[in-house]
Protein backbone atom coordinates (compact mmCIF):
# COMPACT_ATOMS: atom_id res chain seq x y z
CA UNK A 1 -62.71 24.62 -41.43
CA UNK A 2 -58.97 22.99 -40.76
CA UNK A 3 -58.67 23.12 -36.78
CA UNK A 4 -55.39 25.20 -37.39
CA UNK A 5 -54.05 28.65 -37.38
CA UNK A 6 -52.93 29.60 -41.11
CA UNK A 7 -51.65 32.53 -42.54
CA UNK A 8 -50.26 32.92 -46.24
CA UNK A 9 -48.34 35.47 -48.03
CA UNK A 10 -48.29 35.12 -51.97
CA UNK A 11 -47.71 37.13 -54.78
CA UNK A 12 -49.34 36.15 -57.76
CA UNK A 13 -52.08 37.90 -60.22
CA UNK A 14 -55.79 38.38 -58.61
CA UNK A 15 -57.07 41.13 -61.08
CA UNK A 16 -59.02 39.67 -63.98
CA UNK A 17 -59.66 42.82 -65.64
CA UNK A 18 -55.72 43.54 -65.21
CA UNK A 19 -54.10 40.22 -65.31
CA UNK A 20 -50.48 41.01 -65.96
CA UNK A 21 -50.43 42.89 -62.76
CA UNK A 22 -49.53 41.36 -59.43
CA UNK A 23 -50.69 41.75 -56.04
CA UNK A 24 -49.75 40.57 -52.71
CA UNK A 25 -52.27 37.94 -51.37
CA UNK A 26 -52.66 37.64 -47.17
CA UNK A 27 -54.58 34.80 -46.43
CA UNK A 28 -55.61 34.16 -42.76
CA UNK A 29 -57.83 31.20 -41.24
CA UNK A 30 -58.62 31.29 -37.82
CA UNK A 31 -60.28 28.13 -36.04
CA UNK A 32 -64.00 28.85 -34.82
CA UNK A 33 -63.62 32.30 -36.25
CA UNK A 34 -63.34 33.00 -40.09
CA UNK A 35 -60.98 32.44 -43.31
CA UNK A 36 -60.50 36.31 -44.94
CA UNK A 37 -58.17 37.57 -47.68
CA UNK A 38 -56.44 41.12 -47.93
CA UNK A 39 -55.03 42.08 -51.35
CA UNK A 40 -52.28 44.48 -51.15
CA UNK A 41 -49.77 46.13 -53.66
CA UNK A 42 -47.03 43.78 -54.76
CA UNK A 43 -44.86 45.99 -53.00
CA UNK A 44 -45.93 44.55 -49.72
CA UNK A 45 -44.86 40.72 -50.57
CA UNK A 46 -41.02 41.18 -49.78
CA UNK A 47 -42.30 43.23 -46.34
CA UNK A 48 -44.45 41.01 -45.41
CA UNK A 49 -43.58 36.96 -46.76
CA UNK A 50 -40.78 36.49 -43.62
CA UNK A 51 -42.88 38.65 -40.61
CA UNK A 52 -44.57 36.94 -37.84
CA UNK A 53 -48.30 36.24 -38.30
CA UNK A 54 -50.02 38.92 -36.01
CA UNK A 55 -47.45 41.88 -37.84
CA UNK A 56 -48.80 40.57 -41.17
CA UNK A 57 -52.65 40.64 -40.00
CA UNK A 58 -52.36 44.21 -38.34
CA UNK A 59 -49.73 45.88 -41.45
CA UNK A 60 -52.46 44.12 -43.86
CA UNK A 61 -55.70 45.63 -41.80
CA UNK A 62 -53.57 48.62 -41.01
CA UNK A 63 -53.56 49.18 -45.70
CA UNK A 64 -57.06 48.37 -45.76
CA UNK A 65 -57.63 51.35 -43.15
CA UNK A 66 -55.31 53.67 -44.72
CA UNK A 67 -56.95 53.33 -48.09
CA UNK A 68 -60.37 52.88 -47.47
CA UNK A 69 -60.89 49.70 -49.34
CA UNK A 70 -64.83 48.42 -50.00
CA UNK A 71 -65.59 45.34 -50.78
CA UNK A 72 -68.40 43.05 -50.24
CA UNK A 73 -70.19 41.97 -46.95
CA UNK A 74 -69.08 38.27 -46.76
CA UNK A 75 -65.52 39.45 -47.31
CA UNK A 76 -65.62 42.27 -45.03
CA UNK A 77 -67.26 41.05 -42.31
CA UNK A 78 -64.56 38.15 -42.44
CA UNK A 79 -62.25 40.33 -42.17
CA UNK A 80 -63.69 41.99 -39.36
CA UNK A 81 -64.14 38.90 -37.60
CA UNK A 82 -60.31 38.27 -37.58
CA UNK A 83 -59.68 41.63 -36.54
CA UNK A 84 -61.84 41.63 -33.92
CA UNK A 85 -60.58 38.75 -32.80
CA UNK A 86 -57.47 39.34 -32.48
CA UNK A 87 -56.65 42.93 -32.99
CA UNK A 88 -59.47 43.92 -30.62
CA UNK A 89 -59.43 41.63 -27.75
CA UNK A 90 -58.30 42.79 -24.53
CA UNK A 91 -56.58 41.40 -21.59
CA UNK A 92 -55.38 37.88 -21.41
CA UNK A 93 -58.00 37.03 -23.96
CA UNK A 94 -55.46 39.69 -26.49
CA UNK A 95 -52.54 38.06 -24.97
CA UNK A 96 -53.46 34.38 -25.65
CA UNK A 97 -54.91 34.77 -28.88
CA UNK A 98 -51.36 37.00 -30.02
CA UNK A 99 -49.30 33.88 -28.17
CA UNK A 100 -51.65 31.53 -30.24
CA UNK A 101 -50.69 33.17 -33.70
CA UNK A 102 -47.35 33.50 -32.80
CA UNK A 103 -46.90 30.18 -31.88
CA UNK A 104 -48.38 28.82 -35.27
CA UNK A 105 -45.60 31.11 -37.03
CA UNK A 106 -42.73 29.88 -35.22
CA UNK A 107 -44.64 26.06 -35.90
CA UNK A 108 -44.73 27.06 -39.57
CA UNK A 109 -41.01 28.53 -39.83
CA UNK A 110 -39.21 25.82 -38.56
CA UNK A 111 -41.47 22.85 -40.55
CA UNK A 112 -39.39 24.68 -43.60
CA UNK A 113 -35.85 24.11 -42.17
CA UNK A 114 -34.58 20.38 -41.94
CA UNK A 115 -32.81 20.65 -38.72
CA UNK A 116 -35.72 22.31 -37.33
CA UNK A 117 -38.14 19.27 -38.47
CA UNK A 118 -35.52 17.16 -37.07
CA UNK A 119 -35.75 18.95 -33.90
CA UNK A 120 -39.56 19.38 -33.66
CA UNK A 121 -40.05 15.88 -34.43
CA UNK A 122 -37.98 15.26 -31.27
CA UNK A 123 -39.67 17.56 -29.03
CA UNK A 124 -43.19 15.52 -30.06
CA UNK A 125 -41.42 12.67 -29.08
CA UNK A 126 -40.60 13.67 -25.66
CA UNK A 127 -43.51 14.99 -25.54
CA UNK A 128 -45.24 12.13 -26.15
CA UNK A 129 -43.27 10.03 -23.65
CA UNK A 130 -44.49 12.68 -21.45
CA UNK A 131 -47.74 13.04 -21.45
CA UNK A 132 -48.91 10.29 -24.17
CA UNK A 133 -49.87 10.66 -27.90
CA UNK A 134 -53.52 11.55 -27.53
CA UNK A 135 -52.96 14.12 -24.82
CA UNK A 136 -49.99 15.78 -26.74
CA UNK A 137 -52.94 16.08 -29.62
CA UNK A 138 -55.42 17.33 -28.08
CA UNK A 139 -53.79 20.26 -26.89
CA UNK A 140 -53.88 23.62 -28.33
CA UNK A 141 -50.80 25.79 -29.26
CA UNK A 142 -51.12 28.10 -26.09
CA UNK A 143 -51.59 24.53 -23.76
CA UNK A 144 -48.36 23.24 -25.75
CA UNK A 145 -46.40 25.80 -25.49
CA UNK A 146 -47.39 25.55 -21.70
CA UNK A 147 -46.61 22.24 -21.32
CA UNK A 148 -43.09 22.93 -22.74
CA UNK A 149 -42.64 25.01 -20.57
CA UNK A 150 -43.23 22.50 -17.72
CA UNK A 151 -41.00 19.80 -19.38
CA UNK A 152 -38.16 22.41 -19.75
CA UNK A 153 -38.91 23.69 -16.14
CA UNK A 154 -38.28 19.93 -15.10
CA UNK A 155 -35.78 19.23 -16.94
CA UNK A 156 -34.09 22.32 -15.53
CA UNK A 157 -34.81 20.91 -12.20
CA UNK A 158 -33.52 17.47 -12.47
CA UNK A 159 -30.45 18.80 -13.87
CA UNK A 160 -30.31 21.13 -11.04
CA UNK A 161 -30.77 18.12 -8.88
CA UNK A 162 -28.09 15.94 -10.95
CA UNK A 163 -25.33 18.82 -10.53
CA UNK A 164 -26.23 18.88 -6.74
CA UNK A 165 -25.71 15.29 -6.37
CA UNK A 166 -22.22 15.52 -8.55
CA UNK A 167 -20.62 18.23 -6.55
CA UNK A 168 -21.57 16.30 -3.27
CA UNK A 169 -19.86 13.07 -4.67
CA UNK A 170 -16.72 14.94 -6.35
CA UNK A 171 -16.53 15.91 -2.33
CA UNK A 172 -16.98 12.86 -0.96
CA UNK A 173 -14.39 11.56 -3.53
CA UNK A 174 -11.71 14.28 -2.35
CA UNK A 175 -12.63 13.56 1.42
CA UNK A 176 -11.85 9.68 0.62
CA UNK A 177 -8.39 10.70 -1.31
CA UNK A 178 -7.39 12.79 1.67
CA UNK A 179 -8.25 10.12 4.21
CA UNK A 180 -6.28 7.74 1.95
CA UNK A 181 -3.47 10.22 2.12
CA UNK A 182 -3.47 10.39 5.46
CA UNK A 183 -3.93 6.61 5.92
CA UNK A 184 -0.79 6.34 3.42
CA UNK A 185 1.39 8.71 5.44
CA UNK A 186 0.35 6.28 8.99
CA UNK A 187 1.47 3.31 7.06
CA UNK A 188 4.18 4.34 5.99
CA UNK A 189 5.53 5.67 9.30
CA UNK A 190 4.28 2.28 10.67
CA UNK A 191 6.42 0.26 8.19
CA UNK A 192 9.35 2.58 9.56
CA UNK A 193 8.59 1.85 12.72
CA UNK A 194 8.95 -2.12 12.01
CA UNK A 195 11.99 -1.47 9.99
CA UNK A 196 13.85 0.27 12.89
CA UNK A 197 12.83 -2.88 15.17
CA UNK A 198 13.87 -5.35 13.03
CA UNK A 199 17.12 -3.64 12.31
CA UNK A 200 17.12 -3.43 16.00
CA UNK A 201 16.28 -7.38 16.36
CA UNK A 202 18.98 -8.51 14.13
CA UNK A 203 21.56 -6.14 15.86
CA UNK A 204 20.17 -7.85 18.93
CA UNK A 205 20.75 -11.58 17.25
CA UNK A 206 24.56 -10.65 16.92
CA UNK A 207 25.50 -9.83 20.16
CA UNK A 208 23.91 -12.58 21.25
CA UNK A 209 25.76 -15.22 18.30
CA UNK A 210 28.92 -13.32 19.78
CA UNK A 211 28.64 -14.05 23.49
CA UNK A 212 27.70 -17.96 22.37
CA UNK A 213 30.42 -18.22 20.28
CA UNK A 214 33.80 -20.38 21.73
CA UNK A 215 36.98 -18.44 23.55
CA UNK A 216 35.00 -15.55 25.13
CA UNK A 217 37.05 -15.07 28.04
CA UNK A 218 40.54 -15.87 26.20
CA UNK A 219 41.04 -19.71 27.97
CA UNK A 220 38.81 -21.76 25.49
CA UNK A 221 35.89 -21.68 27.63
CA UNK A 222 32.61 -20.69 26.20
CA UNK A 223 30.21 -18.14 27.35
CA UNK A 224 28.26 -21.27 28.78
CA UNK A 225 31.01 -23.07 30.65
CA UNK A 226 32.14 -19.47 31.94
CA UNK A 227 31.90 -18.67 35.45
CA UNK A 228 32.88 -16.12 37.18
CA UNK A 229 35.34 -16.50 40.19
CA UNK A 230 33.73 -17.49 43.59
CA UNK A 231 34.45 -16.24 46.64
CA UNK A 232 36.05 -18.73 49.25
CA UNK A 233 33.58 -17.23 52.06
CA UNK A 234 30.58 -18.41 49.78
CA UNK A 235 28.20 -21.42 51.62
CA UNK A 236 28.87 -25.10 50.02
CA UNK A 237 25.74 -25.87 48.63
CA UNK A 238 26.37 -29.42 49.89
CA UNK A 239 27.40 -29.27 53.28
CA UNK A 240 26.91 -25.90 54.02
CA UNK A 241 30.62 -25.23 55.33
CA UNK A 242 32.35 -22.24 53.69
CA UNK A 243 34.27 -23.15 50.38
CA UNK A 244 37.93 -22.22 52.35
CA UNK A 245 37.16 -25.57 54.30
CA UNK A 246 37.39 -27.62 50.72
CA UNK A 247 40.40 -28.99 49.75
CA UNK A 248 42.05 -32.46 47.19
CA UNK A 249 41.00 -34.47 50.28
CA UNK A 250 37.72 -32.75 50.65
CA UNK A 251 36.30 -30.29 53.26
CA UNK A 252 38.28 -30.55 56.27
CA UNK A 253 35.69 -28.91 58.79
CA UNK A 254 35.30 -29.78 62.12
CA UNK A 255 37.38 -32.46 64.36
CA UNK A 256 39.08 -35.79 63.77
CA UNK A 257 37.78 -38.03 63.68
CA UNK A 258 34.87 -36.54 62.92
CA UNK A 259 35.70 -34.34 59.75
CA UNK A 260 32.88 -33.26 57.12
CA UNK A 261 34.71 -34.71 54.05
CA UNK A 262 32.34 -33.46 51.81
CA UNK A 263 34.15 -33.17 48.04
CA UNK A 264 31.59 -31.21 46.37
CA UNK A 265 32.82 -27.39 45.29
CA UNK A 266 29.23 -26.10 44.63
CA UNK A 267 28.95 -22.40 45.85
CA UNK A 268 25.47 -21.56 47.48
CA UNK A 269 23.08 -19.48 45.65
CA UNK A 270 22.54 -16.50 47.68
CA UNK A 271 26.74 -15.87 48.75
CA UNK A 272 28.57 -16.99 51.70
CA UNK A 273 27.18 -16.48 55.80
């Protein structure tokens, strides 16, 4: 028996004794359990070709029930044997076995759409990167639906993880633009600052070209030959007489013979006694 979960829906002509009428063939193999047919009327083909597995098995059992159908023991107690299985379990045994069949269908549906091939084929390959080719085979339909699940759940978590880490550097980014901001506006007010004192520097740099500059004082003296007028009760820095005392023939202190005579006219720092 294959090792998967089959079910087929075919209209076609089963009565020898009546061939030119149709009927509608369900055809169900379960793994480990049995391989039964249930013919129906040909009515039943557009109902049934498109539902999900477990509707077709019960509607088809549900007919056989209805109309009382005989047939022989091999056939019925194949039948039987599907039904019990999976009509008549209980629990999570009914639950698993439905999720099993269900699963198959869904399998089956999208093997007939290309982008759904496409798509399955890529799902076996994550898969596979996952959890390795043999695993990913040995598994049943309820075990990889499960482990699905657990790639999707971390998936969903790394993503979750990968938008937390985003938003924390999209913050980080705006903290470092405002800090630049702010570090812009100090510069700038800094390069104002060292405008204003070298505006001030240069300003200074004139005055002092003017006070260097010949004529200050209106006799053709420059600022550095200026001096100021000295008092005549200032010290002689020579001979320590006041300056009064100096005269053409030098400073005239004291008695003759014994004059100072000193001809120096160098004022004392410091002003006179």
């Amino acid at each position: 028996m294959s090792d998967s979960i089959l079910v087929r829906v075919t209209l076609d002509s089963y009565d020898l004794v009546h061939p030119s009428e149709k009927q509608t063939q369900v055809y169900v193999q379960i793994p480990e359990v049995a391989r039964a047919s249930w013919l129906l009327d040909a009515d039943f083909y557009a109902v049934l070709k498109n539902e999900p597995w477990p509707h077709v098995i019960d509607s088809a059992h549900a007919e056989y029930e209805r109309r009382g159908v005989v047939s022989d023991s091999t056939s019925e107690a194949a039948r039987k044997a599907i039904v019990d299985w999976l009509l008549l379990s209980e629990g999570a045994d009914y639950d698993a076995r439905f999720d099993a069949v269900q699963a198959a269908w869904e399998a089956d549906q999208a093997r007939q759409h290309p982008v759904a091939r496409k798509l399955l084929a890529r799902v076996a390959e994550l898969e596979a990167a996952a959890y390795g080719d043999a695993t990913v085979r040995l598994l049943n339909p309820i075990e990889q639906i499960r482990h699905l699940h657990s790639c999707v759940a971390a998936q969903m978590a790394r993503a979750n993880t990968l938008d937390r880490l985003c938003r924390e550097k999209r913050a980080r980014v705006a903290e470092l633009e405002s800090e630049r901001h702010s570090t812009n506006e100090s510069l700038s007010a800094a390069a104002e600052a060292l405008r204003v004192q070298r505006d001030r520097i240069a300003e200074l740099e004139r005055l002092l070209a003017d006070y260097t500059e010949p004529d200050v004082d209106g006799a053709g003296r420059t600022y550095e030959s200026y001096q100021p007028p000295v008092s005549l009760s200032t010290d002689c820095a020579n001979c320590g007489h006041t300056l009064n005392w100096h005269g053409q023939s030098g400073c005239s202190a004291g008695s003759a013979p014994a004059r100072c005579g000193c001809r120096d006219f160098a004022p004392k720092q410091g002003g006179g006694r």
